[in-house]
C-alpha atoms as a PDB file:
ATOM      1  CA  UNK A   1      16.455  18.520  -9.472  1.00  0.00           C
ATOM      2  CA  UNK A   2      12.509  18.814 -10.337  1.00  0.00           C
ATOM      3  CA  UNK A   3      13.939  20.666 -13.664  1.00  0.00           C
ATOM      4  CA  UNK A   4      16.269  17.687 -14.556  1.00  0.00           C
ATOM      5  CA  UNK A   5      13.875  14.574 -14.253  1.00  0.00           C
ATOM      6  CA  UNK A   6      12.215  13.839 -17.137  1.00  0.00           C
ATOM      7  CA  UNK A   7       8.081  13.689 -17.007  1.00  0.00           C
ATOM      8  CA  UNK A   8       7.161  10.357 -16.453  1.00  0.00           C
ATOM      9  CA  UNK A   9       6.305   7.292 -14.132  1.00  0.00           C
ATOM     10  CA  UNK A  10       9.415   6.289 -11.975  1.00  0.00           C
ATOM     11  CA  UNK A  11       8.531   3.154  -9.879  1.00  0.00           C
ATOM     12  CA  UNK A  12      10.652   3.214  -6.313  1.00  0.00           C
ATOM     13  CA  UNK A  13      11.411   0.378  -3.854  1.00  0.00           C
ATOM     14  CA  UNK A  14      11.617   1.609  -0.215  1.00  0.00           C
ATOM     15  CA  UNK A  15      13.035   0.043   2.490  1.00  0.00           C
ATOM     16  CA  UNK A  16      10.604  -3.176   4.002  1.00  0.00           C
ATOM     17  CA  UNK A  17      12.552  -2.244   7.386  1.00  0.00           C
ATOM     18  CA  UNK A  18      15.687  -0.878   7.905  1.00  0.00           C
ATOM     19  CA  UNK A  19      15.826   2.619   6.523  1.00  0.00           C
ATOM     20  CA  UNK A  20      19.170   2.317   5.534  1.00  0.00           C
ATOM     21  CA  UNK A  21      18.676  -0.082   2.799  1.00  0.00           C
ATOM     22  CA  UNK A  22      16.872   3.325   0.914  1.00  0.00           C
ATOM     23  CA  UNK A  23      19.307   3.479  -2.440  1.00  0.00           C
ATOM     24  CA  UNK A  24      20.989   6.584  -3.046  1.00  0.00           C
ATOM     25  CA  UNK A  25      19.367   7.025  -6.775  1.00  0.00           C
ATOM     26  CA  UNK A  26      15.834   5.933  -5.042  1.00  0.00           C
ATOM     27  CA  UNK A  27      16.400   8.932  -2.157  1.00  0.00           C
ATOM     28  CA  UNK A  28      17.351  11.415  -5.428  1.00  0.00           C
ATOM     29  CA  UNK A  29      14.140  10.708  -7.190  1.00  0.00           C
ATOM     30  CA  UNK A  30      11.902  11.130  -4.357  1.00  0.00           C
ATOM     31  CA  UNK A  31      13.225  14.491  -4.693  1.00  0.00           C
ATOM     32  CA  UNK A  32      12.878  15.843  -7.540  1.00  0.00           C
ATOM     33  CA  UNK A  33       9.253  13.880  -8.754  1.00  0.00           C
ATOM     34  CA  UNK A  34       6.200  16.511  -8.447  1.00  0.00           C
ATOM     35  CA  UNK A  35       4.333  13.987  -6.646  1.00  0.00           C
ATOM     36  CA  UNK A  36       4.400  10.618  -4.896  1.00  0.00           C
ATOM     37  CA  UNK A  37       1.703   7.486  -5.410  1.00  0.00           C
ATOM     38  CA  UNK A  38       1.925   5.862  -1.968  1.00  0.00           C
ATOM     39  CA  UNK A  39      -0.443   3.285  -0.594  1.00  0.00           C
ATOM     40  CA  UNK A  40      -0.329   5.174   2.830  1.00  0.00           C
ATOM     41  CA  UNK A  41       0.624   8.754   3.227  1.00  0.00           C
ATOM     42  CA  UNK A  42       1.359   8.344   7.174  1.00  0.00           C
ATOM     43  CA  UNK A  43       3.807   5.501   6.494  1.00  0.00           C
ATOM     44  CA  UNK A  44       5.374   6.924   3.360  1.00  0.00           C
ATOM     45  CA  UNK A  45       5.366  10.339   5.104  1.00  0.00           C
ATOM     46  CA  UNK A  46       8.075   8.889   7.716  1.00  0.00           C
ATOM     47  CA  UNK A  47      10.152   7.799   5.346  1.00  0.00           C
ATOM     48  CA  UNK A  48      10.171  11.080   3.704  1.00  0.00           C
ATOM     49  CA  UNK A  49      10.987  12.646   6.835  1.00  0.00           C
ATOM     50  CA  UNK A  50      13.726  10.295   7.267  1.00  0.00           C
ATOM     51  CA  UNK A  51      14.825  11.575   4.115  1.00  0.00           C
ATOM     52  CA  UNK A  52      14.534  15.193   4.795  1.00  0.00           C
ATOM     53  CA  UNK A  53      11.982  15.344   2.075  1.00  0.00           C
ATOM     54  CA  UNK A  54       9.053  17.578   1.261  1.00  0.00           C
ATOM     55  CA  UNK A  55       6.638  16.598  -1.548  1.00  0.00           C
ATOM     56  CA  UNK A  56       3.697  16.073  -2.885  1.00  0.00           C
ATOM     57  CA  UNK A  57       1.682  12.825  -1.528  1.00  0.00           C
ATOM     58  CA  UNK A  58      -1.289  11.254  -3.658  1.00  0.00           C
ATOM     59  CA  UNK A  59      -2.748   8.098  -2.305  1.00  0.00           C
ATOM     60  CA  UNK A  60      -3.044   5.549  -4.718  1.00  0.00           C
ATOM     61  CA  UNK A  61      -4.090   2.378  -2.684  1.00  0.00           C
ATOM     62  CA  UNK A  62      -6.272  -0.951  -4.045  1.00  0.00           C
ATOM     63  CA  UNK A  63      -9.240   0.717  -3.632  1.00  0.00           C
ATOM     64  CA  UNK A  64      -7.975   3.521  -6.344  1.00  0.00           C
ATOM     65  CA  UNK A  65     -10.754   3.776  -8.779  1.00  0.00           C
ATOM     66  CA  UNK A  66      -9.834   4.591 -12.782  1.00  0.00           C
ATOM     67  CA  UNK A  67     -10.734   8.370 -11.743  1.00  0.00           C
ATOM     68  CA  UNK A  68      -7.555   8.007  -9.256  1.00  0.00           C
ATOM     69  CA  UNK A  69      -5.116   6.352 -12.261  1.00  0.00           C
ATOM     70  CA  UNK A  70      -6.354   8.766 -14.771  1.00  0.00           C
ATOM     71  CA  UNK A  71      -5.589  11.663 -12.364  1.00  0.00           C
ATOM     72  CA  UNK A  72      -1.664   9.934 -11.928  1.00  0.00           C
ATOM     73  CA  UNK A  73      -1.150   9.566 -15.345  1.00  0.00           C
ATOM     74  CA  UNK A  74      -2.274  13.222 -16.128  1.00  0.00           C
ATOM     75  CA  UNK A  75       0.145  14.127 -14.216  1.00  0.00           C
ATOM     76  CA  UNK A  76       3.069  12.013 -15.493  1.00  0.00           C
ATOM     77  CA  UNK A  77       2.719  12.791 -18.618  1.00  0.00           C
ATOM     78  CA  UNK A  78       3.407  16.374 -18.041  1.00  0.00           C
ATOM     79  CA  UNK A  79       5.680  15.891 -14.678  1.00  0.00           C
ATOM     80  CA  UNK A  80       7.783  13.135 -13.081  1.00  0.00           C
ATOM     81  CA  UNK A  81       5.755  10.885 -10.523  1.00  0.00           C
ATOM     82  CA  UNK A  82       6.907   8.116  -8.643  1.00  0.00           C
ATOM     83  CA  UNK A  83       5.287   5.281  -7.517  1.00  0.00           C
ATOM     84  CA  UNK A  84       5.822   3.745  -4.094  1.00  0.00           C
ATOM     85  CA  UNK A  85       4.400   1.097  -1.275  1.00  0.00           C
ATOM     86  CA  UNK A  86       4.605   0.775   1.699  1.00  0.00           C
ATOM     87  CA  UNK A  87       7.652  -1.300   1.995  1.00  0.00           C
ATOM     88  CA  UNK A  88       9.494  -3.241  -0.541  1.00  0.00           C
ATOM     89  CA  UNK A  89       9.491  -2.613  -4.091  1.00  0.00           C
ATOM     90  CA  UNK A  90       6.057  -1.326  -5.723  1.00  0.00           C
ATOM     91  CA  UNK A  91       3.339  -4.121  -7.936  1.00  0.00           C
ATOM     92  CA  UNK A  92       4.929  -7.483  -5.668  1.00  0.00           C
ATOM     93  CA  UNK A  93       1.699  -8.027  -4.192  1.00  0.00           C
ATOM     94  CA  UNK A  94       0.882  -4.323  -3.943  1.00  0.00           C
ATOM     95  CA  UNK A  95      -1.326  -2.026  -6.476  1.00  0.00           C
ATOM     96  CA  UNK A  96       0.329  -0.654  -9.391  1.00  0.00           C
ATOM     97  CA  UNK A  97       0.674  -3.038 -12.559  1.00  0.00           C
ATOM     98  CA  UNK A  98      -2.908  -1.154 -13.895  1.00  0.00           C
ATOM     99  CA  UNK A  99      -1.027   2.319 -13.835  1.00  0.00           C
ATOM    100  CA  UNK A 100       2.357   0.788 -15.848  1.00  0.00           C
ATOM    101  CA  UNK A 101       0.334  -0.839 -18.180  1.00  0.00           C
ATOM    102  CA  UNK A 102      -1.922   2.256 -18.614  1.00  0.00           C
ATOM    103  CA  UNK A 103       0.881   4.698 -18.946  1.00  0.00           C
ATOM    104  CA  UNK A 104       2.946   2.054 -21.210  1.00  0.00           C
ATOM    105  CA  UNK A 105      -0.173   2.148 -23.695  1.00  0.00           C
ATOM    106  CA  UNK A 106      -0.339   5.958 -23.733  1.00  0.00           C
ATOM    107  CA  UNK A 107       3.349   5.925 -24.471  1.00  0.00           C
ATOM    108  CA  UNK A 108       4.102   7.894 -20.807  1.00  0.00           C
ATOM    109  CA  UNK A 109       7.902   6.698 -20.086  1.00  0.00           C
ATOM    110  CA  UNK A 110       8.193   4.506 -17.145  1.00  0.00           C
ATOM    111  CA  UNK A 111      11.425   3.916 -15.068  1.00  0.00           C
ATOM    112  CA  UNK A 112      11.989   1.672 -12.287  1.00  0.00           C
ATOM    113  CA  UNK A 113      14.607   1.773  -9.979  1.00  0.00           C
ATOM    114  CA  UNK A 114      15.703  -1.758  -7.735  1.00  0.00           C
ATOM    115  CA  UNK A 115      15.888  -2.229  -4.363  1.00  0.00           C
ATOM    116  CA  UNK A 116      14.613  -4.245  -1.221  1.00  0.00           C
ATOM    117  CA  UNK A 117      11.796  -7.096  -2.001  1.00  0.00           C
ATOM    118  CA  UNK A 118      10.988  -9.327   1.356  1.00  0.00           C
ATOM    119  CA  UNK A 119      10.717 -12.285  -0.993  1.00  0.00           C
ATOM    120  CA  UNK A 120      14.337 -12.230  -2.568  1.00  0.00           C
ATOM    121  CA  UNK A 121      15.737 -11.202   0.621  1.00  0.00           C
ATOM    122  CA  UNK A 122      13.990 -14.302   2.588  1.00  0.00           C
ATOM    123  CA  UNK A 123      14.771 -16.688  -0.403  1.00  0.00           C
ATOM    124  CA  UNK A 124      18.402 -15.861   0.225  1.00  0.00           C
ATOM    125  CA  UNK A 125      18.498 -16.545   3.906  1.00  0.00           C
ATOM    126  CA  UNK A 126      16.231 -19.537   3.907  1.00  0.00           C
ATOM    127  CA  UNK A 127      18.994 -22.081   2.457  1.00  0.00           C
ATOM    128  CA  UNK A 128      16.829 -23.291  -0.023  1.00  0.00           C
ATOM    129  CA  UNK A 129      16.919 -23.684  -3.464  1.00  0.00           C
ATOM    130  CA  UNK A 130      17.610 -20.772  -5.354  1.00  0.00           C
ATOM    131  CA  UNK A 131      17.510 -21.756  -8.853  1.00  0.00           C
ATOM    132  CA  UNK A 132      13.926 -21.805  -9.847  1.00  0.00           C
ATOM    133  CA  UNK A 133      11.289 -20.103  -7.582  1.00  0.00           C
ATOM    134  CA  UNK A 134       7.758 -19.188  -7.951  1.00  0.00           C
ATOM    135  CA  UNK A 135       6.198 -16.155  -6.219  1.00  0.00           C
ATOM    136  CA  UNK A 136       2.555 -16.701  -5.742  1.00  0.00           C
ATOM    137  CA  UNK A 137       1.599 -13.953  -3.058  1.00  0.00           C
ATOM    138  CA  UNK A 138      -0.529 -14.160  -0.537  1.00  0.00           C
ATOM    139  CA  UNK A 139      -2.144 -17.371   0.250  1.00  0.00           C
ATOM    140  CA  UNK A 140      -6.039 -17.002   1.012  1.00  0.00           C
ATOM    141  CA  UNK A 141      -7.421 -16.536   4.119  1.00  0.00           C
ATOM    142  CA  UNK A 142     -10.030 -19.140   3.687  1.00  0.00           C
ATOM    143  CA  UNK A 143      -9.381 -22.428   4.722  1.00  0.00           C
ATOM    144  CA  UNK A 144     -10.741 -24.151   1.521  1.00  0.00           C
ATOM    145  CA  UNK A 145      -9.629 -21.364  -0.702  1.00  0.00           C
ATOM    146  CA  UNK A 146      -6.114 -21.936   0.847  1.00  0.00           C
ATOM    147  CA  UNK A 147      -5.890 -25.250   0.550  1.00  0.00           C
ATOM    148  CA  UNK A 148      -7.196 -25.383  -3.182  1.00  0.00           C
ATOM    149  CA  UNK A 149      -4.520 -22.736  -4.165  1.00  0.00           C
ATOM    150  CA  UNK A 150      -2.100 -24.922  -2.598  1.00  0.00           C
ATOM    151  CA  UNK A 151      -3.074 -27.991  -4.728  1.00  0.00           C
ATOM    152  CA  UNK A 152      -3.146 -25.722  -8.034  1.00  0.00           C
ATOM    153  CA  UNK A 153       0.512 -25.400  -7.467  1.00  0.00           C
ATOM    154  CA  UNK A 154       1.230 -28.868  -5.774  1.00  0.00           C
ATOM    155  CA  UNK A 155       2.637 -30.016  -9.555  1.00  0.00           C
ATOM    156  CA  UNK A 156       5.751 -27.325 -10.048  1.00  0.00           C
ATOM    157  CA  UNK A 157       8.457 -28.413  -9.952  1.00  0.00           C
ATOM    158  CA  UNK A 158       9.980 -25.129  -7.827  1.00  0.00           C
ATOM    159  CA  UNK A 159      10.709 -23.466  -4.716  1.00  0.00           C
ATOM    160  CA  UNK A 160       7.468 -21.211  -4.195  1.00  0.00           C
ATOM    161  CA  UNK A 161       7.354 -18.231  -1.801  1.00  0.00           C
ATOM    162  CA  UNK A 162       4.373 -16.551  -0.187  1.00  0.00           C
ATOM    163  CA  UNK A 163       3.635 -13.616   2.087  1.00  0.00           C
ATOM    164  CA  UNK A 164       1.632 -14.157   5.281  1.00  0.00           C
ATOM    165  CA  UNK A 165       0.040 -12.537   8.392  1.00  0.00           C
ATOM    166  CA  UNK A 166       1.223 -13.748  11.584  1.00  0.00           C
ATOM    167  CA  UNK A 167      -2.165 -14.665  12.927  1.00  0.00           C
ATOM    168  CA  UNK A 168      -2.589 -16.657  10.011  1.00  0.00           C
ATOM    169  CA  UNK A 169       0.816 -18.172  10.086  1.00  0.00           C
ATOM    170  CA  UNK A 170       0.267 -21.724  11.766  1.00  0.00           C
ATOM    171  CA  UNK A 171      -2.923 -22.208   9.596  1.00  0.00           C
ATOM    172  CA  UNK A 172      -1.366 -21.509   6.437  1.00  0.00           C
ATOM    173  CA  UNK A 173       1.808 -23.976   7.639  1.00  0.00           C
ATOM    174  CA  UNK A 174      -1.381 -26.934   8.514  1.00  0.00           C
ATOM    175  CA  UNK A 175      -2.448 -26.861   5.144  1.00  0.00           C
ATOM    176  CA  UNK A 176       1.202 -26.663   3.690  1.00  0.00           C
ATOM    177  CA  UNK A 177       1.919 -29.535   5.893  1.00  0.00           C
ATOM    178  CA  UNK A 178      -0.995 -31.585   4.276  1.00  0.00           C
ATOM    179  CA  UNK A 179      -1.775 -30.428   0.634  1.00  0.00           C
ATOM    180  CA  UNK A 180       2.661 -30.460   0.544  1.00  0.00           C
ATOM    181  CA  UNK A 181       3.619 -32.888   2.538  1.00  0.00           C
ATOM    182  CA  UNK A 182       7.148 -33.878   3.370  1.00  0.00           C
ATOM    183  CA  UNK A 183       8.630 -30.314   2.135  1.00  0.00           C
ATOM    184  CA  UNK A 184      10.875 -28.128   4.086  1.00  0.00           C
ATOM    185  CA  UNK A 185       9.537 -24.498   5.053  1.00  0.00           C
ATOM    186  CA  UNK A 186      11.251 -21.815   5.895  1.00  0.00           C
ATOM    187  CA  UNK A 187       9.807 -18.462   7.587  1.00  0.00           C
ATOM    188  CA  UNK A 188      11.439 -15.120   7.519  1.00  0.00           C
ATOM    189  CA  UNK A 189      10.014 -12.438   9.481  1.00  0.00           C
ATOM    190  CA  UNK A 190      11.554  -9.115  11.131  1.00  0.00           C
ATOM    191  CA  UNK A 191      13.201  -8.986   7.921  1.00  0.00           C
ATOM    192  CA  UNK A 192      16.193  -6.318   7.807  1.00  0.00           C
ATOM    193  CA  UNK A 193      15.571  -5.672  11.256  1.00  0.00           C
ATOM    194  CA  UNK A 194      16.341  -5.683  14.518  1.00  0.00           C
ATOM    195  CA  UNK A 195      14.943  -8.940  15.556  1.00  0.00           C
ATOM    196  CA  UNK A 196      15.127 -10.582  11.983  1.00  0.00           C
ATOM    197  CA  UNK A 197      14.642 -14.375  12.015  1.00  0.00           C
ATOM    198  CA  UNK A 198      14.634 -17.055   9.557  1.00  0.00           C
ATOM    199  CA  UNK A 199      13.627 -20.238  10.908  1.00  0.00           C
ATOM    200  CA  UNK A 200      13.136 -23.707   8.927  1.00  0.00           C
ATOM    201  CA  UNK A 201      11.544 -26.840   8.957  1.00  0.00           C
ATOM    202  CA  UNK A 202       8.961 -29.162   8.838  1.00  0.00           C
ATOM    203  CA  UNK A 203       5.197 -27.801   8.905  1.00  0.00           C
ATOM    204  CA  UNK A 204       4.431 -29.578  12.221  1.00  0.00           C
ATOM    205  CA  UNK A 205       8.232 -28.694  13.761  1.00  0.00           C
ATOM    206  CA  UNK A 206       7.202 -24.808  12.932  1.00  0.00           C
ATOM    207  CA  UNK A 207       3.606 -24.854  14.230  1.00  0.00           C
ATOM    208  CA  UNK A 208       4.701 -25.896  17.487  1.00  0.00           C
ATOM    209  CA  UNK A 209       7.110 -23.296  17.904  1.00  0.00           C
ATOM    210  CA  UNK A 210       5.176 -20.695  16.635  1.00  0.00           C
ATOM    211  CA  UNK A 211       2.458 -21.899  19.021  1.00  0.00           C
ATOM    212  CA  UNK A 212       4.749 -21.252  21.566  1.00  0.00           C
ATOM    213  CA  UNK A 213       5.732 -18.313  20.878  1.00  0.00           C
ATOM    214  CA  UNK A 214       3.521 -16.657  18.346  1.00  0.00           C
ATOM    215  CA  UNK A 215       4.907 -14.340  16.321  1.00  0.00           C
ATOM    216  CA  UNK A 216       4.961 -10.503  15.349  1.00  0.00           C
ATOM    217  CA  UNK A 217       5.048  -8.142  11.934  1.00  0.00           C
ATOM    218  CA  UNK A 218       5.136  -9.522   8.706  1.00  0.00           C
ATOM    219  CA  UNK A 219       6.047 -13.184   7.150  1.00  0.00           C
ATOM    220  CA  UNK A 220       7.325 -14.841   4.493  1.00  0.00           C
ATOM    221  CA  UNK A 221       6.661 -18.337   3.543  1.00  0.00           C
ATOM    222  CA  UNK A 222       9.647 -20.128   1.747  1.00  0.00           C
ATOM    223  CA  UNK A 223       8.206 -23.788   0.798  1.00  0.00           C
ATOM    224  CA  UNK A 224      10.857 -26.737  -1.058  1.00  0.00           C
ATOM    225  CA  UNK A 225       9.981 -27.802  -4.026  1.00  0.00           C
ATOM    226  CA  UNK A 226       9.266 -31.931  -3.558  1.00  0.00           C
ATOM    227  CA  UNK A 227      11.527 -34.391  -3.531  1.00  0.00           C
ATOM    228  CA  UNK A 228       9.536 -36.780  -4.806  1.00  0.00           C
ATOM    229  CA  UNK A 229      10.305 -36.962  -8.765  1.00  0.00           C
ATOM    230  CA  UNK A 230       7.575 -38.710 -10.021  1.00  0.00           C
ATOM    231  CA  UNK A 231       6.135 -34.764  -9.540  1.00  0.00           C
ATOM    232  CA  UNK A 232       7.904 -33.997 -12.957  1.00  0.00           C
ATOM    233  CA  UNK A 233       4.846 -34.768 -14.989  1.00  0.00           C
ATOM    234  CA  UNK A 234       2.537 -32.368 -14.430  1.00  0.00           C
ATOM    235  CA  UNK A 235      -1.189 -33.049 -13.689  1.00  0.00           C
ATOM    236  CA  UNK A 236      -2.988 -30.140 -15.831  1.00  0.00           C
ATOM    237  CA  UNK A 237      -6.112 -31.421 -14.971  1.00  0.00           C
ATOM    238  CA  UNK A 238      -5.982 -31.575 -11.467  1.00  0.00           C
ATOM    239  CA  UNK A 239      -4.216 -27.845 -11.931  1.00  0.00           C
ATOM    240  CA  UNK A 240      -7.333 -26.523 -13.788  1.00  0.00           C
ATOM    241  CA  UNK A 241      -9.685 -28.189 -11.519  1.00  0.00           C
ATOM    242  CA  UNK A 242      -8.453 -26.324  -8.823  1.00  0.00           C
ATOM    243  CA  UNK A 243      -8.260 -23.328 -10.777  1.00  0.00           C
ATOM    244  CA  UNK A 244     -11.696 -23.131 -11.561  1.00  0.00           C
ATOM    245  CA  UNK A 245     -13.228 -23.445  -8.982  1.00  0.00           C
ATOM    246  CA  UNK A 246     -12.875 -19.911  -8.345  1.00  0.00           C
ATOM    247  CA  UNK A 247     -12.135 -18.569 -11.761  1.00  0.00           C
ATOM    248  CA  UNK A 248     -13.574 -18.873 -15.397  1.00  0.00           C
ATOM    249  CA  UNK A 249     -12.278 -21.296 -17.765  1.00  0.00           C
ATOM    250  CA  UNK A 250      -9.820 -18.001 -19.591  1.00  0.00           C
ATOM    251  CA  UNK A 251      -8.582 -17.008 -16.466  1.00  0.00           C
ATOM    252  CA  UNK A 252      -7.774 -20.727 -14.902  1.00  0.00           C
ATOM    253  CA  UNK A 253      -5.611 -21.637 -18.312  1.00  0.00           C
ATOM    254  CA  UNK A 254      -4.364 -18.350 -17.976  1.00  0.00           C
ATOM    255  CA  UNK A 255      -2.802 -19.063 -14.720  1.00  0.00           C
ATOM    256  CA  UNK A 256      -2.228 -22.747 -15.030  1.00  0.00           C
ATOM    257  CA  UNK A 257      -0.484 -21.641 -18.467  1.00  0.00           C
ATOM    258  CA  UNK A 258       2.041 -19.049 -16.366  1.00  0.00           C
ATOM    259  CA  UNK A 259       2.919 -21.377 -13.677  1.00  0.00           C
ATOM    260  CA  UNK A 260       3.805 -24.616 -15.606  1.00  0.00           C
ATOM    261  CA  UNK A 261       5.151 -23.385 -18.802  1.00  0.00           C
ATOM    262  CA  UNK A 262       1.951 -25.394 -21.048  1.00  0.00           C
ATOM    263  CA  UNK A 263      -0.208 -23.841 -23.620  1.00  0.00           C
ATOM    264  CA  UNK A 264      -2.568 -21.588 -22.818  1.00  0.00           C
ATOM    265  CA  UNK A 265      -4.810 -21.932 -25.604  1.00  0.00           C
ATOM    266  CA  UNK A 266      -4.630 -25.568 -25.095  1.00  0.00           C
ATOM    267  CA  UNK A 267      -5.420 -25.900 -21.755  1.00  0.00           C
ATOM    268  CA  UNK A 268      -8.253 -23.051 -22.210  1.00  0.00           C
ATOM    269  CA  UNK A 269     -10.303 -26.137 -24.695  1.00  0.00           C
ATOM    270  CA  UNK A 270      -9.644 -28.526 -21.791  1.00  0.00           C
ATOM    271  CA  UNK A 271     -10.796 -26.000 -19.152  1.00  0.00           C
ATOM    272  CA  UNK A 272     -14.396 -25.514 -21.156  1.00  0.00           C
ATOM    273  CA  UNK A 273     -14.047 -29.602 -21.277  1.00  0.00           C
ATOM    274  CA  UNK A 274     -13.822 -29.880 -17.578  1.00  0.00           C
ATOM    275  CA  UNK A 275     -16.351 -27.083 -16.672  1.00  0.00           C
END
């Protein structure tokens, strides 16, 4: 197949579990690409042996310098690479977007191909709402830093999702439970596998089970959005406040812009105001 696929960057979701949920089309690129990105070449390399696949492995992790991208897109422009993670579908809280918006500016074709993503799959189990979600990552480890990224997005009006570490789980559900209080939470973990659980409800209810019986592999943090409507109106200021105290006035409207829908330029005057 290497003769048939076009040069280029073809981004691949893998499997964040069960290796049957690899797509048919994803299995077929792996194939025929000259190389593959992978955070991890042991845990891509399993996969590939699942597959009955030899190739070419290049890690490309978030310590991969420019050197690293310039090397990948080199390549692609002359030969098809894919791009992989570890599990789920490549850039959701994983390196990548750098490379696609590198080889989208040199005009190196880029293809991605759909498939498993822990956060759709534990929005769908959890039972809450669907309609309107926001996917903010991975909460901070820090206490303080946790909590203020909480209160930055205390104001939308959405279900949010985040991904978490199970020693950090009842932590991050303690300051849920008091910078977000009164939502439901869900947590999906195991997902797509053998022991796959989705369990919600209030921060305190969860802690104490979790306490009990502290949990294994890798989470995902389904919070309601509030019930309380006088939420609608959004408090910008209190958003940027929280915003910058980690990031410069460009970057906190920048985010603040993305997450409530406001101006950017707008809230970027107000941001120098309140610095």
């Amino acid at each position: 197949m290497d003769a048939l696929l076009s040069a280029g960057l073809y981004i691949v979701a893998t499997p964040i579990g069960n290796l049957g949920d690899m797509t048919p089309r994803g299995a077929e690129i792996l194939r025929g690409v000259a190389a593959i990105a992978c955070e991890d070449t042991r845990v891509t390399g399993k996969l590939l042996h699942h597959l009955g696949i030899k190739a070419r492995m290049i890690r490309y992790d978030d310590h991969a310098g420019d050197n690293a991208r310039d090397g990948l897109l080199a390549l692609a422009a002359k030969q098809a690479v894919a791009l992989v993670s570890d599990a789920g579908t490549p850039l959701i809280s994983d390196p990548g977007y750098k490379l696609v918006r590198e080889a989208r500016a040199r005009g190196i074709p880029v293809t991605s191909l759909p498939g498993a993503s822990a956060a759709i799959v534990a929005l769908t189990l959890s039972g809450l709402p669907c309609d309107r979600f926001l996917f903010a990552g991975f909460l901070p480890s820090k206490d303080k830093a946790r909590r203020d990224a909480l209160a930055a997005l205390q104001a939308v009006p959405t279900t949010l999702i985040f991904y978490e570490t199970s020693p950090r789980l009842t932590d991050a559900l303690a300051a849920i439970g008091e910078v977000l209080p009164g939502r439901e939470v869900a947590v999906a973990r195991e997902l797509t596998k053998t022991f796959e659980e989705c369990r919600t409800g209030s921060p305190t209810d969860l802690i104490a089970h979790y306490t009990a019986h502290p949990p294994k592999g890798e989470i995902v943090l389904i919070v309601a959005p509030s019930t309380n409507e006088t939420t609608g109106e959004v408090d910008a200021d209190a958003l940027l406040r929280a915003a910058l105290a980690t990031q410069k006035p460009s970057q906190a409207a920048a985010e603040v812009a993305r997450v409530t829908g406001m101006d950017r330029k707008a809230l970027y005057v107000r941001a120098l105001e309140l610095k």
